[in-house]
N, C-alpha and C. Protein backbone atom coordinates (compact mmCIF):
# COMPACT_ATOMS: atom_id res chain seq x y z
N UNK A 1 -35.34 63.67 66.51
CA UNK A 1 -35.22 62.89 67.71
C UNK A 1 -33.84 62.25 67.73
N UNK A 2 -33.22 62.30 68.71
CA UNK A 2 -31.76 61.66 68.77
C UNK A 2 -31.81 60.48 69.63
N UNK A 3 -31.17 59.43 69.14
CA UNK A 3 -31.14 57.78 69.54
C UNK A 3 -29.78 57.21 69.61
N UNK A 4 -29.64 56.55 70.71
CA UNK A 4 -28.45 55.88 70.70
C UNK A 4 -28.73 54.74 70.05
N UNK A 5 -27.66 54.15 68.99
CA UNK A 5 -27.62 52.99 68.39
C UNK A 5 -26.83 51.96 69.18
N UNK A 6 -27.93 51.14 68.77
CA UNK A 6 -27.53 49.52 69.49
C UNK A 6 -26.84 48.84 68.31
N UNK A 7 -26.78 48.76 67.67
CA UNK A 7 -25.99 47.90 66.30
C UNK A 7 -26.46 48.84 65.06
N UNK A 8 -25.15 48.08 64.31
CA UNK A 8 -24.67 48.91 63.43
C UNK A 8 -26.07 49.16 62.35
N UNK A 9 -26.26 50.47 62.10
CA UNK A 9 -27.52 50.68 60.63
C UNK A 9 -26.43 51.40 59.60
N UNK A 10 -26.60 50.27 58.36
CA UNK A 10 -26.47 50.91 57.30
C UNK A 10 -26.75 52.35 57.18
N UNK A 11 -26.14 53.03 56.47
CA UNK A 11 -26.28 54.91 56.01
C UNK A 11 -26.48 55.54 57.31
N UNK A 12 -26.61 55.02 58.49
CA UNK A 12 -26.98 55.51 59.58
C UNK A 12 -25.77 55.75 61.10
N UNK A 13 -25.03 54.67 61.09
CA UNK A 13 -24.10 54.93 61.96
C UNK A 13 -23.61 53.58 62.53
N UNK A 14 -22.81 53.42 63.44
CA UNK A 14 -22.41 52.31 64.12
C UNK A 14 -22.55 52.34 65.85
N UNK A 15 -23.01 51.38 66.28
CA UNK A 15 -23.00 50.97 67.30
C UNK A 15 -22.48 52.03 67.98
N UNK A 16 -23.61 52.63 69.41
CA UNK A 16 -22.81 53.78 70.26
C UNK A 16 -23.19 54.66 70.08
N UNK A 17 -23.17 55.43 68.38
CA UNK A 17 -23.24 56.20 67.78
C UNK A 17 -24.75 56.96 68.44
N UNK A 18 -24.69 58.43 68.41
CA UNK A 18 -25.99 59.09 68.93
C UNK A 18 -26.53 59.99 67.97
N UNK A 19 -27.67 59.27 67.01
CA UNK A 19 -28.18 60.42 66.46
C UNK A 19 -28.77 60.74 65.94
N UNK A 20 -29.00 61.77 65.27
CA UNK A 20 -30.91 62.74 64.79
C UNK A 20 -31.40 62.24 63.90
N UNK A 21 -32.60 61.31 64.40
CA UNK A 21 -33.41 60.52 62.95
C UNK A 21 -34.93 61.34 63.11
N UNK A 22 -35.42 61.13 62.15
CA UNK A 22 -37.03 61.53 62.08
C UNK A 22 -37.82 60.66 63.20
N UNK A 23 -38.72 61.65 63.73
CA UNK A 23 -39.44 60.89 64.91
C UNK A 23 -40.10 59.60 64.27
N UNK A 24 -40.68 59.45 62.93
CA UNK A 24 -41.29 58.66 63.05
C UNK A 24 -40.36 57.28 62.71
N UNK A 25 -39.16 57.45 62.11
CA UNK A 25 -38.13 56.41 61.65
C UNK A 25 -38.11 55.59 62.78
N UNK A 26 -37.62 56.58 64.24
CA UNK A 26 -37.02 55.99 65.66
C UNK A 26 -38.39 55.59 66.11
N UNK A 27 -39.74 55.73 66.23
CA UNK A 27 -40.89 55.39 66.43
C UNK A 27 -41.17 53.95 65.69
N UNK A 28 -41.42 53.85 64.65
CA UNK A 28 -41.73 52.69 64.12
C UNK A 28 -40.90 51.90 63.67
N UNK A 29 -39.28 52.34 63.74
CA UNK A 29 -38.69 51.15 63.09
C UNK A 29 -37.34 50.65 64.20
N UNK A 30 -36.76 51.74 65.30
CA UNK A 30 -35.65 51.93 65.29
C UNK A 30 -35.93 51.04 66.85
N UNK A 31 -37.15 52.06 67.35
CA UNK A 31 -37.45 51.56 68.88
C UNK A 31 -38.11 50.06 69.08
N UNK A 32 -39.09 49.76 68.43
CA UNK A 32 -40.06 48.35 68.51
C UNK A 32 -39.09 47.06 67.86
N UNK A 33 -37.80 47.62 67.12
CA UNK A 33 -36.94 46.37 67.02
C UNK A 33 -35.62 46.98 67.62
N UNK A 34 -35.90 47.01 68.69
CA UNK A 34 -34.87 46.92 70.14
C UNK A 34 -33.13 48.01 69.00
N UNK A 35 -32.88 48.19 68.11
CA UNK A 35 -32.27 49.11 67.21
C UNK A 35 -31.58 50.01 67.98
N UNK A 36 -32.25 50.66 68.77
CA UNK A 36 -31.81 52.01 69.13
C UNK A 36 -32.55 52.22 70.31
N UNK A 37 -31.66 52.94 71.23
CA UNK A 37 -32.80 53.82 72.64
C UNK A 37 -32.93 55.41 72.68
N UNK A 38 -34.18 55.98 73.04
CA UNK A 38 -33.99 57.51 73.02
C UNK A 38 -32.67 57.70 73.68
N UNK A 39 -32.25 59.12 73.36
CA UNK A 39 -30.69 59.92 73.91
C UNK A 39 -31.26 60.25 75.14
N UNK A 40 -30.74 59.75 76.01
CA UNK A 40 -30.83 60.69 77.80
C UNK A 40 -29.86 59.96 78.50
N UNK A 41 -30.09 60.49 79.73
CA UNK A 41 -28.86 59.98 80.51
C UNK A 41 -28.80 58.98 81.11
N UNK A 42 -30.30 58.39 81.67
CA UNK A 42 -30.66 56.94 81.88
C UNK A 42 -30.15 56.19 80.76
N UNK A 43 -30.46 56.31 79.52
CA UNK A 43 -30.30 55.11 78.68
C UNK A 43 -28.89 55.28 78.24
N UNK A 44 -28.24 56.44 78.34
CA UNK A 44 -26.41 56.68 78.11
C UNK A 44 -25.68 55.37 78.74
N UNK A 45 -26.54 56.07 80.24
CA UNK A 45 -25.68 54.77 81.37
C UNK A 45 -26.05 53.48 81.13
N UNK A 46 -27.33 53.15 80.78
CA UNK A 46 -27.61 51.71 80.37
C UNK A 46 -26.69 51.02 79.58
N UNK A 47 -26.67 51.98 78.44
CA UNK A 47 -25.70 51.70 77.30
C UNK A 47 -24.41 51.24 77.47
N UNK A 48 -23.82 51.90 78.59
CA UNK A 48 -22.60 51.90 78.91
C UNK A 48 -22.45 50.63 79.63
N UNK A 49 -23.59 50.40 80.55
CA UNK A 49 -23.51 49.46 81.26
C UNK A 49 -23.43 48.26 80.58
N UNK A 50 -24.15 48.11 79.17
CA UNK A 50 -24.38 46.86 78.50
C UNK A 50 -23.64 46.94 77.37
N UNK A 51 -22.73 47.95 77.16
CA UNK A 51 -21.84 47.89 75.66
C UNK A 51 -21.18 46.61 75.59
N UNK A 52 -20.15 46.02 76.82
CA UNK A 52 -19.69 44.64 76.62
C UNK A 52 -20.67 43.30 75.85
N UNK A 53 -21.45 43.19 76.83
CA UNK A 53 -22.64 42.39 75.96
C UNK A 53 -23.11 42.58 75.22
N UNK A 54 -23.38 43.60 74.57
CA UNK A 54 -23.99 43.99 73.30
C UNK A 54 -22.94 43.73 72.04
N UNK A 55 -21.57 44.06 72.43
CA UNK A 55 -20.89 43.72 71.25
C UNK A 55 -20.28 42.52 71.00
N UNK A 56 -20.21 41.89 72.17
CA UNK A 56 -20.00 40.10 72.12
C UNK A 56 -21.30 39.47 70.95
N UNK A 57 -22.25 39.57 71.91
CA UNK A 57 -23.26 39.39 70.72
C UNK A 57 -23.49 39.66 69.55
N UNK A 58 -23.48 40.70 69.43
CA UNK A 58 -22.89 41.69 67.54
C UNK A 58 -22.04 40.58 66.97
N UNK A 59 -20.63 40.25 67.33
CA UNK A 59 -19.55 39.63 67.05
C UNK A 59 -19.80 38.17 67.22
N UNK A 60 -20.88 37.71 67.71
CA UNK A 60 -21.54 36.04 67.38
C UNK A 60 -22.56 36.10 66.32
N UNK A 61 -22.92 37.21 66.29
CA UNK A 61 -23.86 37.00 65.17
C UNK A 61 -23.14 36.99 63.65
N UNK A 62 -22.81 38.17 63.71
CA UNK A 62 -21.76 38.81 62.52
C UNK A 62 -20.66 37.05 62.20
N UNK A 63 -20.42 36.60 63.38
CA UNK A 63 -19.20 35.23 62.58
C UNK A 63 -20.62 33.96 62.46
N UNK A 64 -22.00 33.93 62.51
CA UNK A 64 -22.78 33.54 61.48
C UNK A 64 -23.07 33.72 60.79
N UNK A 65 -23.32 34.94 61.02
CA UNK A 65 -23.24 35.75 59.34
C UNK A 65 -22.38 35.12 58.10
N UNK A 66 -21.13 35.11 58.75
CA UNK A 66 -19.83 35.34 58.00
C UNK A 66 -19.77 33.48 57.17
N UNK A 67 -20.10 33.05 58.27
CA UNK A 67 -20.49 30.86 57.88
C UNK A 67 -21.51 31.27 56.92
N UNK A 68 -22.60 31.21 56.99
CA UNK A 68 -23.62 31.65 56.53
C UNK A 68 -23.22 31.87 54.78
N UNK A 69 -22.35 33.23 54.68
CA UNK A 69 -22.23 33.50 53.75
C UNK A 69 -21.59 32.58 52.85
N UNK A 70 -20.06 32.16 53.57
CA UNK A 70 -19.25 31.43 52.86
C UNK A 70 -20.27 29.97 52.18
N UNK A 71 -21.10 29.51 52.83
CA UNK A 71 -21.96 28.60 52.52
C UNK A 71 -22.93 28.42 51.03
N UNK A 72 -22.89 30.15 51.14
CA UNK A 72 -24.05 30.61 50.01
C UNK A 72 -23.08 30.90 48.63
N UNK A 73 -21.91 31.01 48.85
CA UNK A 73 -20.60 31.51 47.79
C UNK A 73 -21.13 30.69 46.55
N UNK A 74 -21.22 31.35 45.42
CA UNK A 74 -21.67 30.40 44.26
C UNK A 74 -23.22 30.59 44.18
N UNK A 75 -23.97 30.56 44.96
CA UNK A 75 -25.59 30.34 44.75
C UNK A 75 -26.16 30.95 43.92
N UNK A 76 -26.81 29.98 42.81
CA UNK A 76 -27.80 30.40 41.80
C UNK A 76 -28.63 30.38 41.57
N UNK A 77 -29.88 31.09 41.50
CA UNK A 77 -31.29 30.72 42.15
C UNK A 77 -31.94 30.59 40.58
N UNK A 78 -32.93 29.80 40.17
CA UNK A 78 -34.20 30.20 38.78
C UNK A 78 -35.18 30.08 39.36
N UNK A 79 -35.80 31.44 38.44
CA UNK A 79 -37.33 31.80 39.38
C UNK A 79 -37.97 31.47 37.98
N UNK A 80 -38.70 30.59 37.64
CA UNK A 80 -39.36 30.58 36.17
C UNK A 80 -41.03 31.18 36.53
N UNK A 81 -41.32 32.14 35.34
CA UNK A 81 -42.30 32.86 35.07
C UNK A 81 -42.91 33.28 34.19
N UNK A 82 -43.97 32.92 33.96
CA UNK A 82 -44.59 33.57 32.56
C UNK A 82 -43.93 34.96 32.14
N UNK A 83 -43.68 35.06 30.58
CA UNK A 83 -43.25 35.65 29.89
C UNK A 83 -43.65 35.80 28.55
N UNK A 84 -43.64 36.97 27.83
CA UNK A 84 -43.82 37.41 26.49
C UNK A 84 -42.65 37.14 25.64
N UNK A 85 -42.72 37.00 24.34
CA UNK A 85 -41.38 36.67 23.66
C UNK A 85 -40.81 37.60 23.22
N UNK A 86 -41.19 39.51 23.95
CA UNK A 86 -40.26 40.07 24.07
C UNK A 86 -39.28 39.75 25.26
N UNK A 87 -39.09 39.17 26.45
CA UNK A 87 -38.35 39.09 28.02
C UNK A 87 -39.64 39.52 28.74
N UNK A 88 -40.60 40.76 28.30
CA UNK A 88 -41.32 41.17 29.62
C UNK A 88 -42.06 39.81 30.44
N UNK A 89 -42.06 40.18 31.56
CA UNK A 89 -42.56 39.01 32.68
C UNK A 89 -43.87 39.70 32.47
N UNK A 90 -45.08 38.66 32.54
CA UNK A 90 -46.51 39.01 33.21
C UNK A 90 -46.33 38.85 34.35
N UNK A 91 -46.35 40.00 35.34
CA UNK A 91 -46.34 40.31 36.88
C UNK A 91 -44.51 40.77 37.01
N UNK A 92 -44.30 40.60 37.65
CA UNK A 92 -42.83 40.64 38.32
C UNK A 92 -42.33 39.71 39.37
N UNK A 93 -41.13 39.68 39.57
CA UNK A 93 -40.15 39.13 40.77
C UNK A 93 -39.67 40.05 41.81
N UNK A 94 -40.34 39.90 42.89
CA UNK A 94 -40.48 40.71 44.38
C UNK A 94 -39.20 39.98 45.34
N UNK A 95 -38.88 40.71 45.55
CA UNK A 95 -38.30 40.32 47.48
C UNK A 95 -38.88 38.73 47.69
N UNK A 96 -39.96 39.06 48.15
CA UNK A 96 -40.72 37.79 48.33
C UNK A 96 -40.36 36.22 47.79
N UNK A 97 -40.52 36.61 46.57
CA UNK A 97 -40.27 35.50 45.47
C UNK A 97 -38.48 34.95 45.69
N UNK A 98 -37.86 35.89 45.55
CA UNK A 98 -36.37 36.02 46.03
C UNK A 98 -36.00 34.94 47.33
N UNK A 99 -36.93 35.66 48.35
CA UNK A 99 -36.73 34.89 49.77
C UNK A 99 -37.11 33.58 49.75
N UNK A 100 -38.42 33.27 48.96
CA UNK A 100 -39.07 32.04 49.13
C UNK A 100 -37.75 30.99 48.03
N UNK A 101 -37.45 31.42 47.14
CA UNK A 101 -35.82 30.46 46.53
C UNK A 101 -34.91 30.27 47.22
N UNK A 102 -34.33 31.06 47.95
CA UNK A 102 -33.88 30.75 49.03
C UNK A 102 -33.62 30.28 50.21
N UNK A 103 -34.95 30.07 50.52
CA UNK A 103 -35.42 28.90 51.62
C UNK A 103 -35.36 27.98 50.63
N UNK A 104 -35.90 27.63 49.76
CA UNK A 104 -35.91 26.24 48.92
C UNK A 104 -34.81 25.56 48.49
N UNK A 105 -33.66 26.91 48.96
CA UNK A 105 -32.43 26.06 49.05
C UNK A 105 -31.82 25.36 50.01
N UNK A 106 -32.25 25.80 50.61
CA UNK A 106 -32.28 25.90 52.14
C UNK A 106 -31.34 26.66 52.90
N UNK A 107 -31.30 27.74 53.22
CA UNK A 107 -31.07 28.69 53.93
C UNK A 107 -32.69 29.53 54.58
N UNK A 108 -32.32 29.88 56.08
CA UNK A 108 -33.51 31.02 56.13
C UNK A 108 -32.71 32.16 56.38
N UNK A 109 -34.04 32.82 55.33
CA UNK A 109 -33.64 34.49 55.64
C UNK A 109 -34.99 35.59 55.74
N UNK A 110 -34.84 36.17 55.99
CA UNK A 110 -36.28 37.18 56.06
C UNK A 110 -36.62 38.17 54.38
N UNK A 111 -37.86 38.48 54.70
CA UNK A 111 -37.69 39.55 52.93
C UNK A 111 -36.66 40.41 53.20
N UNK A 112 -36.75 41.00 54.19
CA UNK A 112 -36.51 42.23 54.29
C UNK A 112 -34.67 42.83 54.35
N UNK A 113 -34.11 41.23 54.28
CA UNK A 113 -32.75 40.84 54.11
C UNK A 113 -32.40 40.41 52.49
N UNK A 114 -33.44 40.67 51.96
CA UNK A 114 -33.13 40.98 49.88
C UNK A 114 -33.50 42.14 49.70
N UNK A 115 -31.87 42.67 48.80
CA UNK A 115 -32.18 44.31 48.72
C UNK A 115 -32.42 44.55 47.70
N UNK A 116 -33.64 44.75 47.04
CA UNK A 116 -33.90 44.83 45.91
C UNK A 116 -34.72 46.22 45.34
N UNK A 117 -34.35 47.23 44.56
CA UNK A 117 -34.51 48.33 44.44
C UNK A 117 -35.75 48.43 43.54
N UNK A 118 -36.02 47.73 43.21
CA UNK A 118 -37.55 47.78 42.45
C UNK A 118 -37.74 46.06 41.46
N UNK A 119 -38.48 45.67 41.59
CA UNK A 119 -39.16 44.33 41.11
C UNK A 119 -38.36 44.00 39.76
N UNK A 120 -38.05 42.60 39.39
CA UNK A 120 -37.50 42.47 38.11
C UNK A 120 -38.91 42.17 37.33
N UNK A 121 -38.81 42.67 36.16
CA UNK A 121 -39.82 42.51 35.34
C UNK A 121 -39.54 42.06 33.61
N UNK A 122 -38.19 41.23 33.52
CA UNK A 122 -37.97 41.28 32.47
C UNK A 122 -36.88 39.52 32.71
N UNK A 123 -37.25 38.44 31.44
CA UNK A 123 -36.18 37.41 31.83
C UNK A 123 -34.48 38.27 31.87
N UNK A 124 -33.95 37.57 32.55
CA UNK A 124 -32.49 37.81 32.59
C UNK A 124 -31.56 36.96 33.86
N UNK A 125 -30.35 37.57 33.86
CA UNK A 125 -29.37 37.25 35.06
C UNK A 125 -29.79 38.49 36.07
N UNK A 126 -29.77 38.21 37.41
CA UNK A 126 -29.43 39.93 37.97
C UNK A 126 -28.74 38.93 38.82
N UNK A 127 -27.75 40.29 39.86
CA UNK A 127 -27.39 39.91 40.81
C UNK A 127 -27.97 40.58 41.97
N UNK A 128 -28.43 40.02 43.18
CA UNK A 128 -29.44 40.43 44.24
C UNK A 128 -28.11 40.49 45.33
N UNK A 129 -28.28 41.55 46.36
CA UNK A 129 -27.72 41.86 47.67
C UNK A 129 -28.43 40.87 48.21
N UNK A 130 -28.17 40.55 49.15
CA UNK A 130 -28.34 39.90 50.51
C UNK A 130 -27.71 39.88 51.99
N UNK A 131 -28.80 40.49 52.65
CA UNK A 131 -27.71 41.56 53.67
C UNK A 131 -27.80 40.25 54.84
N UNK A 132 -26.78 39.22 55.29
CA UNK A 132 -26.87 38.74 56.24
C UNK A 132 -26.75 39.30 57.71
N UNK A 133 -26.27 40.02 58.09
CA UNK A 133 -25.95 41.32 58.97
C UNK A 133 -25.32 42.05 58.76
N UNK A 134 -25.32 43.56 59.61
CA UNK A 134 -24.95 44.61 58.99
C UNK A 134 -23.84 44.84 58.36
N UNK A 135 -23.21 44.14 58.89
CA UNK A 135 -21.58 44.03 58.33
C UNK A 135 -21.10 43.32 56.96
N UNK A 136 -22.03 41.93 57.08
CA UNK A 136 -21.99 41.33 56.29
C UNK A 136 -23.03 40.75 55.12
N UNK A 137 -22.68 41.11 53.22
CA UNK A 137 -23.66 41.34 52.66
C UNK A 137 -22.89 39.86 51.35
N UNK A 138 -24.05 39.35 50.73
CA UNK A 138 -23.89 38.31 49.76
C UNK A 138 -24.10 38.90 48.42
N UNK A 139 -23.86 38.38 46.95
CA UNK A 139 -24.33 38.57 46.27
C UNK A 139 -24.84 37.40 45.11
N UNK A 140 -26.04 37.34 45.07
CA UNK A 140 -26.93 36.45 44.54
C UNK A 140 -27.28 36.15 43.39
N UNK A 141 -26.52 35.21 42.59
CA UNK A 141 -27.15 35.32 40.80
C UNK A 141 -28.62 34.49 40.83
N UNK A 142 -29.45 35.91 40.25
CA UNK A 142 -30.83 35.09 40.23
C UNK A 142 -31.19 34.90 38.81
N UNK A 143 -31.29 33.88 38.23
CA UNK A 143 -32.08 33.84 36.67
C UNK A 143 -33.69 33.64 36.56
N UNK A 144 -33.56 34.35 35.68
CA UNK A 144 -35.33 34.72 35.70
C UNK A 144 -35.73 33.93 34.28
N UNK A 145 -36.51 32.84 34.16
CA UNK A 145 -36.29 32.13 32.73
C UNK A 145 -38.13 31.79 32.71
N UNK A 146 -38.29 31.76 31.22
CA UNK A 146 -39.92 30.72 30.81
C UNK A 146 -39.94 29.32 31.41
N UNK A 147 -38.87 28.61 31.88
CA UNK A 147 -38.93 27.54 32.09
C UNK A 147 -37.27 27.00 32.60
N UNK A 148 -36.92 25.91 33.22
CA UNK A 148 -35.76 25.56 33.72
C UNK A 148 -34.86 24.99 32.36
N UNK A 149 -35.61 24.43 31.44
CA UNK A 149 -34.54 24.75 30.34
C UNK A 149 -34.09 25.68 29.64
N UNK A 150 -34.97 26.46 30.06
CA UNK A 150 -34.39 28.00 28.99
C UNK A 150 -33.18 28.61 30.13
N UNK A 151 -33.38 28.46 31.34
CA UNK A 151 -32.50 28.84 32.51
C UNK A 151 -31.12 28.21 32.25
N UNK A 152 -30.96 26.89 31.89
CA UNK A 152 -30.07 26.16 31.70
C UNK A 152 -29.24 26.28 30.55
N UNK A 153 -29.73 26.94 29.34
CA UNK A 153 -29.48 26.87 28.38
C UNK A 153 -28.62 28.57 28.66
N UNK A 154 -29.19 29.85 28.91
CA UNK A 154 -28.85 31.20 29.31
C UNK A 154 -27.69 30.96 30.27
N UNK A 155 -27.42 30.00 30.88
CA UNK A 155 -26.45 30.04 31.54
C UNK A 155 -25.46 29.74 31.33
N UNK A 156 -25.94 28.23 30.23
CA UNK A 156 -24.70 27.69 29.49
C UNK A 156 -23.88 29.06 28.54
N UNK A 157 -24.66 30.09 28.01
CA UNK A 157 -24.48 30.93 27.05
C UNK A 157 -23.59 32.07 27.88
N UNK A 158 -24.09 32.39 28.78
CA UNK A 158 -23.32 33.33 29.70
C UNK A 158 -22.33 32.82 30.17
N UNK A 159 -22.13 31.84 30.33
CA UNK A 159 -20.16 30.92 31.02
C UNK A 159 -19.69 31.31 29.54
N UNK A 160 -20.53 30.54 28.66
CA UNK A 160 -19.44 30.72 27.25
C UNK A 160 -19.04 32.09 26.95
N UNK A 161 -19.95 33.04 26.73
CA UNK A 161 -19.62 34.44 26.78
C UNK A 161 -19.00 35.08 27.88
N UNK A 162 -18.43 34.80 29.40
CA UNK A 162 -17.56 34.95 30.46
C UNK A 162 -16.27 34.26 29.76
N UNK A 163 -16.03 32.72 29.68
CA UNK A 163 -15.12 32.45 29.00
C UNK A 163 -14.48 33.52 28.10
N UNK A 164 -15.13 33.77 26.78
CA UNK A 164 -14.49 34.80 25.67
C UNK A 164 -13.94 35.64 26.46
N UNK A 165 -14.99 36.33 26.90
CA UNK A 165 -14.52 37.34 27.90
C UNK A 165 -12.99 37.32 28.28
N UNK A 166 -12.95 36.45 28.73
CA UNK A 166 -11.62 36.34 29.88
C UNK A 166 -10.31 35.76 28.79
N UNK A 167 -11.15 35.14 27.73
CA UNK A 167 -9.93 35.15 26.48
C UNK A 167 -9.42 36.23 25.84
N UNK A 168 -10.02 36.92 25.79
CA UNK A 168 -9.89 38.54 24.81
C UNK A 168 -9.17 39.51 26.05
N UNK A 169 -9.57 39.29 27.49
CA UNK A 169 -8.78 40.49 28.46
C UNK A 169 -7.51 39.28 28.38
N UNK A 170 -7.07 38.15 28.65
CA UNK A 170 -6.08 37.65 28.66
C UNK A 170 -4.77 37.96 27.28
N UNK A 171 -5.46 38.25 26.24
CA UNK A 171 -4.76 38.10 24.92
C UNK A 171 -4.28 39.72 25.14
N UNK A 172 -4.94 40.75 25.39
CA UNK A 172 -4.56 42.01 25.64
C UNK A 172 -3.90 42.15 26.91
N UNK A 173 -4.07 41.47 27.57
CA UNK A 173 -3.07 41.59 28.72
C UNK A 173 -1.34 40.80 28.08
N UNK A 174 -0.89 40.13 27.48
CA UNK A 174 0.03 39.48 26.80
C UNK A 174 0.52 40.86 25.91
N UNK A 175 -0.49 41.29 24.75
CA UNK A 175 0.00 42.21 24.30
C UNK A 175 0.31 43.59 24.96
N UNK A 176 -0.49 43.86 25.94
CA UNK A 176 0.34 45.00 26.76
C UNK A 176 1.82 44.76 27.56
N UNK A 177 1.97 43.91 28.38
CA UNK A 177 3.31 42.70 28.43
C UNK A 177 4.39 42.87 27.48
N UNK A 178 3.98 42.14 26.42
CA UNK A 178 5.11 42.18 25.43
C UNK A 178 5.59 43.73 24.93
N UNK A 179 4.60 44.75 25.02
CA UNK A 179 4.89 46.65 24.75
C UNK A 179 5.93 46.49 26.01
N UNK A 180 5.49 46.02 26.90
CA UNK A 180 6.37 46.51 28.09
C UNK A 180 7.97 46.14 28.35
């Protein structure tokens, strides 16, 4: 089935753009959230008729987006969860769980705006996508800890180990320098 796009889809195309998705993609996902219109010549001309407004709007959303983000720069979320004293979590950390920290920071966002490729199931750092609009995407340090002191403590450990880090590329950067 071929669809004109109303705003930009990831892997899919940009705004304008006309084209061949699976009937049921443009059926249940593309058409019922206003996404896309079937290809014909009525909705060509519609299109045409409403491209100005459509991309003004795109371009108000996208520079909230863009606030939005700068706002979130830095954000570190702890999700504390039962755990084994190997790391494994009893249950996992979903989308869900993700979104609901995030409101508690206060920002709103929807699940379906944490891109998360399969459930964390183990303590650690990750870093989570966060797609504020299409254009514009965040990235989220989430710590997953037994408790907010163990969170506090993993973090203190990870700056110190970033620190080294950045001592050891600094000292080799000097000695490549001085070769030069």
């Amino acid at each position: 089935m071929e669809v004109i796009l109303l705003e930009r889809i990831e892997k899919l195309g940009q705004m304008g753009d006309i084209v061949k998705v699976k009937p049921g993609f443009a059926r249940n996902y593309l058409l019922p959230q206003a996404k896309a219109l079937r290809s014909n010549k009525e909705n060509l001309a519609l299109f045409e008729s409403r491209k100005v407004q459509l991309e003004a709007a795109n371009l108000k959303r996208k520079e909230e987006a863009e606030q939005i983000s700068a706002k979130m720069e830095g954000l570190k979320l702890v999700i504390v969860r039962q755990a084994a004293e190997t790391g494994q979590l009893y249950g996992s950390v979903t989308g869900r769980d993700i979104r609901d920290a995030i409101r508690e920071a206060g920002y709103s966002i929807e699940r379906r705006q944490v891109v998360l490729d399969q459930p964390l199931k183990e303590i650690g750092s990750f870093d989570i996508r966060i797609i504020l609009h299409p254009d514009v995407s965040r990235m989220v340090n989430v710590m997953v800890a037994r408790s907010a002191e163990e969170a506090e403590r993993n973090a203190k450990a990870a700056a110190k180990a970033a620190a080294k880090a950045a001592a050891e590329v600094a000292v080799v950067e000097e000695a490549v320098a001085a070769e030069a």
